[in-house]
Protein backbone atom coordinates (compact mmCIF):
# COMPACT_ATOMS: atom_id res chain seq x y z
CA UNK A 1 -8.88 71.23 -155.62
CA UNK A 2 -10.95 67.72 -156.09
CA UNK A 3 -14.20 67.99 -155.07
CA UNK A 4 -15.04 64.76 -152.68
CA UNK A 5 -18.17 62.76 -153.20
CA UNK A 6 -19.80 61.22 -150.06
CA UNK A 7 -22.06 58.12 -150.32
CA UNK A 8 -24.19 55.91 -148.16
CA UNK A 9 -23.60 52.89 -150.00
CA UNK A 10 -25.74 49.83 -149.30
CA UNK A 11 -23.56 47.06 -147.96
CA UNK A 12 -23.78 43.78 -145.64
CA UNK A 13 -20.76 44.21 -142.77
CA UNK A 14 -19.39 41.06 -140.78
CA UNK A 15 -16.99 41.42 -137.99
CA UNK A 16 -14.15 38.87 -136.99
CA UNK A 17 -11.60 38.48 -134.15
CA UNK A 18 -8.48 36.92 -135.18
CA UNK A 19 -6.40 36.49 -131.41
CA UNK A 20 -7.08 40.19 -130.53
CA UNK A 21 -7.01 42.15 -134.10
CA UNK A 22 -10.44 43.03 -134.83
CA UNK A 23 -11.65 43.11 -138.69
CA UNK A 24 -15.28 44.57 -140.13
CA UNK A 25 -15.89 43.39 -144.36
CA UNK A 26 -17.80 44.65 -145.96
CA UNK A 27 -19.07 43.79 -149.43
CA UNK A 28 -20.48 46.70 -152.37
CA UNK A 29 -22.36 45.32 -154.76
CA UNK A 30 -22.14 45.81 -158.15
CA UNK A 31 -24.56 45.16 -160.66
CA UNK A 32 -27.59 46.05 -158.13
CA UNK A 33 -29.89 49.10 -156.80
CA UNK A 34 -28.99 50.81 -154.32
CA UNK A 35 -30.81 52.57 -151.41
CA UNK A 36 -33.37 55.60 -152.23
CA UNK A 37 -31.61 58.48 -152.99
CA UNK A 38 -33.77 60.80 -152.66
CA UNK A 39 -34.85 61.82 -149.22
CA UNK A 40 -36.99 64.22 -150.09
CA UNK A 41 -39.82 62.19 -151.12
CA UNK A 42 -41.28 61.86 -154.78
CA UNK A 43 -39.86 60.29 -157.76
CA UNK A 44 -37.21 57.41 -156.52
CA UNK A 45 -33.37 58.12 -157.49
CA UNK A 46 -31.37 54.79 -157.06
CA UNK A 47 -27.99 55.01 -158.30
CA UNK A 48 -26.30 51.12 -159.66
CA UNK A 49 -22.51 50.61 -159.16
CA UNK A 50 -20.98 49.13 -162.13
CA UNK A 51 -17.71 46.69 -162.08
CA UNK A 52 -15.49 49.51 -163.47
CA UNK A 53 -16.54 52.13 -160.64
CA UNK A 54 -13.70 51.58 -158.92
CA UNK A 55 -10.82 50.58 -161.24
CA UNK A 56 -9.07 53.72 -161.45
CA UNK A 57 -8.73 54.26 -157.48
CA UNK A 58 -7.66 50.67 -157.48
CA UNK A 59 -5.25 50.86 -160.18
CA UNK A 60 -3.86 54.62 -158.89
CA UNK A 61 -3.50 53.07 -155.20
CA UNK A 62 -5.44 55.93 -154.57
CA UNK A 63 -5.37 56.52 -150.68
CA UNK A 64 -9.01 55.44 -149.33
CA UNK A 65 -10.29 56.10 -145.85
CA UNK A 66 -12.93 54.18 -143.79
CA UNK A 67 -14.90 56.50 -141.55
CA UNK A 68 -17.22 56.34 -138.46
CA UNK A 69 -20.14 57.85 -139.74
CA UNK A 70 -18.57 59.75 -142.61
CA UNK A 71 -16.72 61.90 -139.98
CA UNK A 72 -13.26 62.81 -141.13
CA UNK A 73 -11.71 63.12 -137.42
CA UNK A 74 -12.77 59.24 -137.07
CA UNK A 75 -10.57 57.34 -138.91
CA UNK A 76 -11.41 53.38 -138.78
CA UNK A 77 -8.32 52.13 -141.63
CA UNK A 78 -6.68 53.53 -144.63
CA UNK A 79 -5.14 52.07 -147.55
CA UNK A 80 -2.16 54.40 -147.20
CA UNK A 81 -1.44 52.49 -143.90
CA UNK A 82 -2.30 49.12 -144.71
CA UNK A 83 -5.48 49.24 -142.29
CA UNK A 84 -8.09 48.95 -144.80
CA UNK A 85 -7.96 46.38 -147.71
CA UNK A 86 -9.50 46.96 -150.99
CA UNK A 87 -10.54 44.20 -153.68
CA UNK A 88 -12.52 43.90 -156.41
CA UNK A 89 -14.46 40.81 -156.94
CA UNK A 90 -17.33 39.75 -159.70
CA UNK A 91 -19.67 40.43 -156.95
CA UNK A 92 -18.31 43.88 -155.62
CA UNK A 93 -15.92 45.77 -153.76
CA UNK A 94 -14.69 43.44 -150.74
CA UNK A 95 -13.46 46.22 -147.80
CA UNK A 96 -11.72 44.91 -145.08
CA UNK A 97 -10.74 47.18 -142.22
CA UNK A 98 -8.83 46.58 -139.40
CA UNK A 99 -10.38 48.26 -136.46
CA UNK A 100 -8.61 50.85 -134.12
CA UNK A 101 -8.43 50.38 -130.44
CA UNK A 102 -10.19 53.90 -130.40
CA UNK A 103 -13.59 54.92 -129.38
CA UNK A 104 -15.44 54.82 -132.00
CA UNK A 105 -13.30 51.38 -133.86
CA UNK A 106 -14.41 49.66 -130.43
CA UNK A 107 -18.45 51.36 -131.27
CA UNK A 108 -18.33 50.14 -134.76
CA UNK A 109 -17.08 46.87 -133.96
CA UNK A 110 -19.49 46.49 -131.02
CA UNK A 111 -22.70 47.85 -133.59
CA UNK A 112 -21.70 45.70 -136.22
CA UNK A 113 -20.77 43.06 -134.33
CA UNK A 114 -24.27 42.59 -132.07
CA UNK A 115 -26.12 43.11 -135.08
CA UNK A 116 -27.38 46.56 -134.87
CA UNK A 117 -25.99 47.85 -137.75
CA UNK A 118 -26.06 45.55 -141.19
CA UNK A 119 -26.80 48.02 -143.95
C-alpha cells in the first residue's frame, strides 16, 4: 500500500467566474522556500520544490485530488474527472479547479474569493 504524503504548500489562489462555472488557480512555486516546517519551534525546516517534483505524476496521469482543508470526504476537482487541471510551467505548478456547487466548493470560493484566504 502507498503511503500518502500531505503538504501545506505555500501558494497564491485567484478565483474567476466564467457565466456561472466557478474556477480557483493556484500557482506552486518552484525554485523558492517554502513555509516553516517545523511547528514545533527551534531550528527552521523549509522544504524547496524543484521543477522535476512533479513530472512523474504528470507524465503517469496520476489521479490528483483538490481538497477542502486536506479532508478526503471534501472533494473540490480531480484530474480523473476533468475538474482539476494540472500544468507545469517555469514558474510552478499552475492548478486550476473547477469548483463544486457543494458546501464547502461554495466556502472555498467565497474565502478565496473575498480575500480571506491567499496562502
Amino acid at each position: 500500500m502507498k503511503k500518502k504524503i500531505l503538504r501545506n504548500l505555500k501558494t497564491n489562489f485567484t478565483t474567476r467566474d466564467d457565466n456561472g462555472e466557478r474556477w480557483i488557480t493556484g500557482l506552486i512555486p518552484y525554485n523558492s522556500k517554502s513555509e516553516n516546517l517545523n511547528p514545533f519551534g527551534g531550528e527552521p525546516i523549509f522544504e524547496i520544490i524543484e521543477e522535476t517534483a512533479f513530472k512523474k505524476t504528470l507524465a503517469d496521469k496520476a489521479e490528483v485530488r483538490a481538497l477542502f482543508y486536506h479532508d478526503v470526504g471534501k472533494v473540490l476537482g480531480s484530474t480523473k474527472s476533468g475538474t482539476l487541471e494540472l500544468e507545469s510551467t517555469k514558474e510552478g505548478l499552475i492548478c486550476r479547479c473547477k469548483v463544486p456547487n457543494t458546501t464547502w466548493g461554495n466556502d472555498a470560493f467565497e474565502i478565496i474569493n473575498r480575500g480571506d484566504v491567499t496562502t
